[in-house]
C-alpha atoms as a PDB file:
ATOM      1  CA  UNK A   1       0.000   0.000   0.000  1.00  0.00           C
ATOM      2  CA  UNK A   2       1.195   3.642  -0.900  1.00  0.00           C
ATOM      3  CA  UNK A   3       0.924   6.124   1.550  1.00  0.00           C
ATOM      4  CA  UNK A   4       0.284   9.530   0.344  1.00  0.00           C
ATOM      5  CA  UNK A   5       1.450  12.503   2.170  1.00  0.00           C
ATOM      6  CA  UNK A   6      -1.284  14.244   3.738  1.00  0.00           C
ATOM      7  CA  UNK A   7      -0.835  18.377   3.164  1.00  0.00           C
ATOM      8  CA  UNK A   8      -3.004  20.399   4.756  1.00  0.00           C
ATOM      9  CA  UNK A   9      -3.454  23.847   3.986  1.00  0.00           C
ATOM     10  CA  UNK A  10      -2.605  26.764   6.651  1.00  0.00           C
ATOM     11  CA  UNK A  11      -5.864  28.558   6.877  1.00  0.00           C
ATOM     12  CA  UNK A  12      -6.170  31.929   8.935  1.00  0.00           C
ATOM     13  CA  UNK A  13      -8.972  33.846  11.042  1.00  0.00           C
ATOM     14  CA  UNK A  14      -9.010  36.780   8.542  1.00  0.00           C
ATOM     15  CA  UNK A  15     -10.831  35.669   5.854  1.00  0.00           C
ATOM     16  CA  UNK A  16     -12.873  39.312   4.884  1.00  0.00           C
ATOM     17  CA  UNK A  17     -11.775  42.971   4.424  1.00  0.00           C
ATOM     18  CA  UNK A  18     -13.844  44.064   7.332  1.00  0.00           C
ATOM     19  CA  UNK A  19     -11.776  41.568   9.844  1.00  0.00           C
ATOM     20  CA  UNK A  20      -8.572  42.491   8.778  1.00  0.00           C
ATOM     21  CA  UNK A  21      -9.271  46.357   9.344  1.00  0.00           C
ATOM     22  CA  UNK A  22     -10.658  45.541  12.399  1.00  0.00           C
ATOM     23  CA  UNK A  23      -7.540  43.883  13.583  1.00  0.00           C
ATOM     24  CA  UNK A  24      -5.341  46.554  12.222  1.00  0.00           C
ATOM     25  CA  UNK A  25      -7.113  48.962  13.825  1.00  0.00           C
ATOM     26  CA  UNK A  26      -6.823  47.321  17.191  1.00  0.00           C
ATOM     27  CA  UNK A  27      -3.090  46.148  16.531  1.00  0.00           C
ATOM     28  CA  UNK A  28      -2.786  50.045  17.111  1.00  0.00           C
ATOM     29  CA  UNK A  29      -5.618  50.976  19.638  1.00  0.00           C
ATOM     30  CA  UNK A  30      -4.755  48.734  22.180  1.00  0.00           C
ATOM     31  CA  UNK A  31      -1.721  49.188  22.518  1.00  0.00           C
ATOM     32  CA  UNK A  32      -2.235  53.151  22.804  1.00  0.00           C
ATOM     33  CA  UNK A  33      -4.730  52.308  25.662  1.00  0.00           C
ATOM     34  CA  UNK A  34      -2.473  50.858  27.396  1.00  0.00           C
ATOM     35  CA  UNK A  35       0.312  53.205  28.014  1.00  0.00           C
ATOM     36  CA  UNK A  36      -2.251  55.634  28.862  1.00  0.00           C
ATOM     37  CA  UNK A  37      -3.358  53.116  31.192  1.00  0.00           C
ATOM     38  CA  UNK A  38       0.052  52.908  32.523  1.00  0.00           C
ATOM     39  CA  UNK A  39       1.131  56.561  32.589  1.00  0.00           C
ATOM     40  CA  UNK A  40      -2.187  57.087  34.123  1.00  0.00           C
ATOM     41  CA  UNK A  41      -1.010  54.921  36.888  1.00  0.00           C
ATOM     42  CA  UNK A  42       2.404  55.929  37.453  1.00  0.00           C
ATOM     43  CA  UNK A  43       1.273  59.191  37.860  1.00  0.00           C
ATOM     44  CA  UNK A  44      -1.776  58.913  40.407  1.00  0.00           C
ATOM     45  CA  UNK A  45      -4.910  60.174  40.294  1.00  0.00           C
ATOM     46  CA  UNK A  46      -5.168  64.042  38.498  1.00  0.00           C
ATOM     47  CA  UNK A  47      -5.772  66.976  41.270  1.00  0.00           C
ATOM     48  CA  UNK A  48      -8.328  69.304  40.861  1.00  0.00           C
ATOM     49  CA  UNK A  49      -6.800  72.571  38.936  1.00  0.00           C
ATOM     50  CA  UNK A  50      -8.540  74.855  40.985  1.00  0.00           C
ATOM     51  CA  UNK A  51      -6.356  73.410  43.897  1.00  0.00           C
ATOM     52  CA  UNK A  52      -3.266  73.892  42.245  1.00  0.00           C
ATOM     53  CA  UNK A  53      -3.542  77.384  40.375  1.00  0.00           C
ATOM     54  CA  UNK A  54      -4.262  79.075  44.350  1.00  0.00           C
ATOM     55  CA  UNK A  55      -2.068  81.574  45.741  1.00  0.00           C
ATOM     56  CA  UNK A  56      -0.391  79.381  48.265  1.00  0.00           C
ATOM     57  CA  UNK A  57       0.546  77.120  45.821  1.00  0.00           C
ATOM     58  CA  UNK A  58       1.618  78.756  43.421  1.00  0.00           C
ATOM     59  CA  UNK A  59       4.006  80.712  45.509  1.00  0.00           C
ATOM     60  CA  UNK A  60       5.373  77.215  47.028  1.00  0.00           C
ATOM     61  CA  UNK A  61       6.475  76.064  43.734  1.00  0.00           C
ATOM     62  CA  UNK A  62       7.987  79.084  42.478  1.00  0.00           C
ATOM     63  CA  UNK A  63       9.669  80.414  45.480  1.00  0.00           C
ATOM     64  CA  UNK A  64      13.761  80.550  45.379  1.00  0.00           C
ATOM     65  CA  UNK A  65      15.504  78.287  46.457  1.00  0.00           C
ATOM     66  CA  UNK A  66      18.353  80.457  48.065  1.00  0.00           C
ATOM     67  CA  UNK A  67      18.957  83.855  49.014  1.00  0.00           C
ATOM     68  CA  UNK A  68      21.719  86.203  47.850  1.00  0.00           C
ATOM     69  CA  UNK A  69      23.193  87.478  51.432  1.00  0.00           C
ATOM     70  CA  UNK A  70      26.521  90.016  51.520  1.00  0.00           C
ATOM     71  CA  UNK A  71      28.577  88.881  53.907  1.00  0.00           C
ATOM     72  CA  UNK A  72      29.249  92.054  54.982  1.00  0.00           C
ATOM     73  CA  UNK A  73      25.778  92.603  55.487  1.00  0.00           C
ATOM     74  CA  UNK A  74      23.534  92.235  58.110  1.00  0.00           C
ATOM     75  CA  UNK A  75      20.535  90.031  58.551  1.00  0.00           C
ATOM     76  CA  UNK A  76      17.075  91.827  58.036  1.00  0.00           C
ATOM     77  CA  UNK A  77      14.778  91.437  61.286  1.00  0.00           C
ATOM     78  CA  UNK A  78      12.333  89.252  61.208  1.00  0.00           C
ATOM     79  CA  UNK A  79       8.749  90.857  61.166  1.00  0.00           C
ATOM     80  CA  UNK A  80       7.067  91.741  64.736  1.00  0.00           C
ATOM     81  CA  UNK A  81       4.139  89.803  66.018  1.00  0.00           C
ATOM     82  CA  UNK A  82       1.474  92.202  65.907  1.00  0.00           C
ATOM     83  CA  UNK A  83       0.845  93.741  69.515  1.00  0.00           C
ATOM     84  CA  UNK A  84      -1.974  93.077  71.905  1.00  0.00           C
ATOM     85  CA  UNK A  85      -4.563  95.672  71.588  1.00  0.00           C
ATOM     86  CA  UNK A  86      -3.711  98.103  74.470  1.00  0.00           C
ATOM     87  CA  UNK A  87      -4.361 102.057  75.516  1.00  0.00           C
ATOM     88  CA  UNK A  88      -2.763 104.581  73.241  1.00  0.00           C
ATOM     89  CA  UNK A  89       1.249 104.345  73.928  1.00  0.00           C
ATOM     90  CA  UNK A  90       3.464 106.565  72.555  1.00  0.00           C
ATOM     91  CA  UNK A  91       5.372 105.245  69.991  1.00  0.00           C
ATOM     92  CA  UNK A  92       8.890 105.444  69.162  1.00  0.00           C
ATOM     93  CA  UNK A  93       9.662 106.816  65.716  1.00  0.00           C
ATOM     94  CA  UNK A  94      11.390 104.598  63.376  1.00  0.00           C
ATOM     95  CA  UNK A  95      14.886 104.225  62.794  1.00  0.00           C
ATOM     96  CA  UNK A  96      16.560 106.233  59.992  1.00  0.00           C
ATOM     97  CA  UNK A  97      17.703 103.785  57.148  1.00  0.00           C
ATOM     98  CA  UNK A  98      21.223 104.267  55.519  1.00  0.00           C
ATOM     99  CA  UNK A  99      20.712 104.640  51.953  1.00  0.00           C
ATOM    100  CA  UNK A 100      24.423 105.092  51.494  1.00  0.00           C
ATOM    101  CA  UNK A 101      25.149 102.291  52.977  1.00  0.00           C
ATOM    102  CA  UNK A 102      22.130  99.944  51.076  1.00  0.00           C
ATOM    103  CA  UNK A 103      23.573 101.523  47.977  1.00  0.00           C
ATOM    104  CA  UNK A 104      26.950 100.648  48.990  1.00  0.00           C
ATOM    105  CA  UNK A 105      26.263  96.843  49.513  1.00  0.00           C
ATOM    106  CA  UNK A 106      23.526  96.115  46.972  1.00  0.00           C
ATOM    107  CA  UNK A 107      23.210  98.746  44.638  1.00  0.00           C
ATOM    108  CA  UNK A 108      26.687  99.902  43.175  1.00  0.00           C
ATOM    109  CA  UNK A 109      27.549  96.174  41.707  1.00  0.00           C
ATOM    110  CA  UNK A 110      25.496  97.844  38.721  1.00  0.00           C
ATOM    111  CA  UNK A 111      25.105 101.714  39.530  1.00  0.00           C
ATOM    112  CA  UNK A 112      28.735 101.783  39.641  1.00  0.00           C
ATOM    113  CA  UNK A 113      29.523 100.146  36.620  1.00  0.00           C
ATOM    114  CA  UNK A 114      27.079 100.698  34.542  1.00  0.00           C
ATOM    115  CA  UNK A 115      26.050  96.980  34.352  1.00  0.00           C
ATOM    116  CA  UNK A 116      23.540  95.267  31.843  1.00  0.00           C
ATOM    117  CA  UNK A 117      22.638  99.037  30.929  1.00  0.00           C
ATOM    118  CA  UNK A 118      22.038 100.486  34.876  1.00  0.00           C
ATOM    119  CA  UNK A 119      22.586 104.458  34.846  1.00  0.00           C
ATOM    120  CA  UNK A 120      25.564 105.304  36.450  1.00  0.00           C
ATOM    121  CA  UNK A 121      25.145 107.391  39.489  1.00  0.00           C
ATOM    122  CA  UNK A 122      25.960 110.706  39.128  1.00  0.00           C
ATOM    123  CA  UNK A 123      25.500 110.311  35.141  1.00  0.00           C
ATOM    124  CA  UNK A 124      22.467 113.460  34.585  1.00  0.00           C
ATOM    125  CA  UNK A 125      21.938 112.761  31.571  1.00  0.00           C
ATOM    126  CA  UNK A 126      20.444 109.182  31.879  1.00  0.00           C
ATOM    127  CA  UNK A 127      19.060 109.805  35.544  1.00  0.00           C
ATOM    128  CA  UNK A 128      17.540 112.829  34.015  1.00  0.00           C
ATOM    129  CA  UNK A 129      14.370 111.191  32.244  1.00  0.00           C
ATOM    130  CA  UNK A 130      13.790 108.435  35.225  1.00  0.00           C
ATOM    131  CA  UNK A 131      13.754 111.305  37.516  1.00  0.00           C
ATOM    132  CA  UNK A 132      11.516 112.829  35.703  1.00  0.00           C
ATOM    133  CA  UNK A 133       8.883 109.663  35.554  1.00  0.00           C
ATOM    134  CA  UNK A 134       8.587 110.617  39.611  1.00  0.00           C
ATOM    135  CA  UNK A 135       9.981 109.045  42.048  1.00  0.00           C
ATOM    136  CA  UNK A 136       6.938 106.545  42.874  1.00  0.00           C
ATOM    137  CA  UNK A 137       7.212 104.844  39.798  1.00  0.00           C
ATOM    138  CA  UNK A 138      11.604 104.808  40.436  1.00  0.00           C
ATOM    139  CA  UNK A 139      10.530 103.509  43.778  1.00  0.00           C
ATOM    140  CA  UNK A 140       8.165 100.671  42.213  1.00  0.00           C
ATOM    141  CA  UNK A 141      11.353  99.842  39.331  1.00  0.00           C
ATOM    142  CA  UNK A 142      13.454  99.810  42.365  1.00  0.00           C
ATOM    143  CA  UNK A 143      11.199  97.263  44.365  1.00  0.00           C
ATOM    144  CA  UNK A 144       9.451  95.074  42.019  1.00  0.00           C
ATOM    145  CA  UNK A 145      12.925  94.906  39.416  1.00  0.00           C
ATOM    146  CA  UNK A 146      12.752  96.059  35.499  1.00  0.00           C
ATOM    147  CA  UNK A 147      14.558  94.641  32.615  1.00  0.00           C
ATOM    148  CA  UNK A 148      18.117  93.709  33.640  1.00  0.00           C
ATOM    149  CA  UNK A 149      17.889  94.767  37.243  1.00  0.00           C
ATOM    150  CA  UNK A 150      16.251  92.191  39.794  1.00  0.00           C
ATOM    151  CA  UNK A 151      13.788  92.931  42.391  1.00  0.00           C
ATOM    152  CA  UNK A 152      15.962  94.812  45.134  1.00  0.00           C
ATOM    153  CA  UNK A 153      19.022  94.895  43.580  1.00  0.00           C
ATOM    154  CA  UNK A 154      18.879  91.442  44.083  1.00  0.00           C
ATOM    155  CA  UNK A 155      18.486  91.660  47.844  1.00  0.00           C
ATOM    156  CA  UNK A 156      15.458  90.547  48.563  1.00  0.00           C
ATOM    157  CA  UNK A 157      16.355  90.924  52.209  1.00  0.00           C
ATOM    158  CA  UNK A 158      15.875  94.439  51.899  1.00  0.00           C
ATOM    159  CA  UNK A 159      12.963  96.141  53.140  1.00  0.00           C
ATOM    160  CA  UNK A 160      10.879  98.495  50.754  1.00  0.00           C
ATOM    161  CA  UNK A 161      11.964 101.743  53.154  1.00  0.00           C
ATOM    162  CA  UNK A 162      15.889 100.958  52.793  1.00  0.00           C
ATOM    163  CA  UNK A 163      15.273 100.223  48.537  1.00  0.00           C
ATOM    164  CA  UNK A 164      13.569 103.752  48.661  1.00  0.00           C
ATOM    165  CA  UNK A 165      16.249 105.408  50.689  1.00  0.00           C
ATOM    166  CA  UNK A 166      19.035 104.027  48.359  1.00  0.00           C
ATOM    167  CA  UNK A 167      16.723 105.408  45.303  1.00  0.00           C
ATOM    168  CA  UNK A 168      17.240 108.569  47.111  1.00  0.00           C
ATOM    169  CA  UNK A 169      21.165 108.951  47.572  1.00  0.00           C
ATOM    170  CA  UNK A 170      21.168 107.732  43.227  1.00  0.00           C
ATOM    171  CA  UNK A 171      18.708 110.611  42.796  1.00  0.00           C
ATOM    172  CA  UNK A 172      20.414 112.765  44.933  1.00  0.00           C
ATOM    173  CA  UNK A 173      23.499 112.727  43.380  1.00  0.00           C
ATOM    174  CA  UNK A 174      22.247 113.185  39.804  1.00  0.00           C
ATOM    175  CA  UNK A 175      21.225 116.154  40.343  1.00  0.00           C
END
């Protein structure tokens, strides 16, 4: 007796159009679903926006790191506790700040120089238009920074009142 070889034929699961572009399709979908799966995963549940656009929050994640401190300079006091209501006391009057000397430690790195485009104290000629914006709005540059020059000459250890009174010597001798 012969044997014959028996052949059989491969046959597949895909046997119309519609299945194979149903299997393409998902040869892409699913695997799409699951990294968002994943990355949904690995990076817990979302927050509520309205939590994390707040005022507290935002200033957490944006606050420096560091402060610039002189070491020639001296640590600003830390803010007061507010005082216990009591009768009408006099009150002492406050200290006179030392522009020169704020000037001398923050402000002069640049004033000096002439740094990343700072007037030059003493120059007239390009103190004479700032001047002449009022001193407010040089206070306001001086506090809250503009172009090259950081807030506070880069102190921020300064208080507004010294900023102001080292805004005063630059005016002062400009004119």
């Amino acid at each position: 007796m012969a044997q014959t070889p028996h052949a059989e034929e491969h046959q597949s699961f895909i046997k119309t159009p519609e299945q194979l572009a149903a299997v393409v399709f998902l040869a892409f979908a699913v695997p799409i679903v699951i990294i968002v799966i994943l990355t949904q995963f690995v990076t817990g549940p979302s927050s509520d926006p309205a939590k994390s656009m707040n005022e507290d929050a935002v200033a957490r994640r944006i606050k420096p790191v560091g402060d610039v401190v002189f070491a020639d300079a001296q640590p600003a006091a830390a803010p007061a506790a507010p005082a216990p209501a009591a009768p009408m006391v006099a009150v002492a009057a406050p200290a006179k700040v030392d522009g020169k000397a704020v000037y001398d430690q923050a402000c002069s790195v640049c004033h000096a120089a002439g740094i990343a485009g700072a007037p030059k104290v003493g120059d007239k000629a390009a103190w004479a238009p700032r001047i002449a914006q009022g001193k407010d709005t040089l206070y306001t540059h001086a506090i809250g920074g503009i172009r090259g020059m950081p807030a506070k000459g880069g102190n921020a250890s300064l208080a507004d009142a010294e900023v102001k009174a080292a805004v005063d010597v630059m005016i002062s001798q400009a004119k």
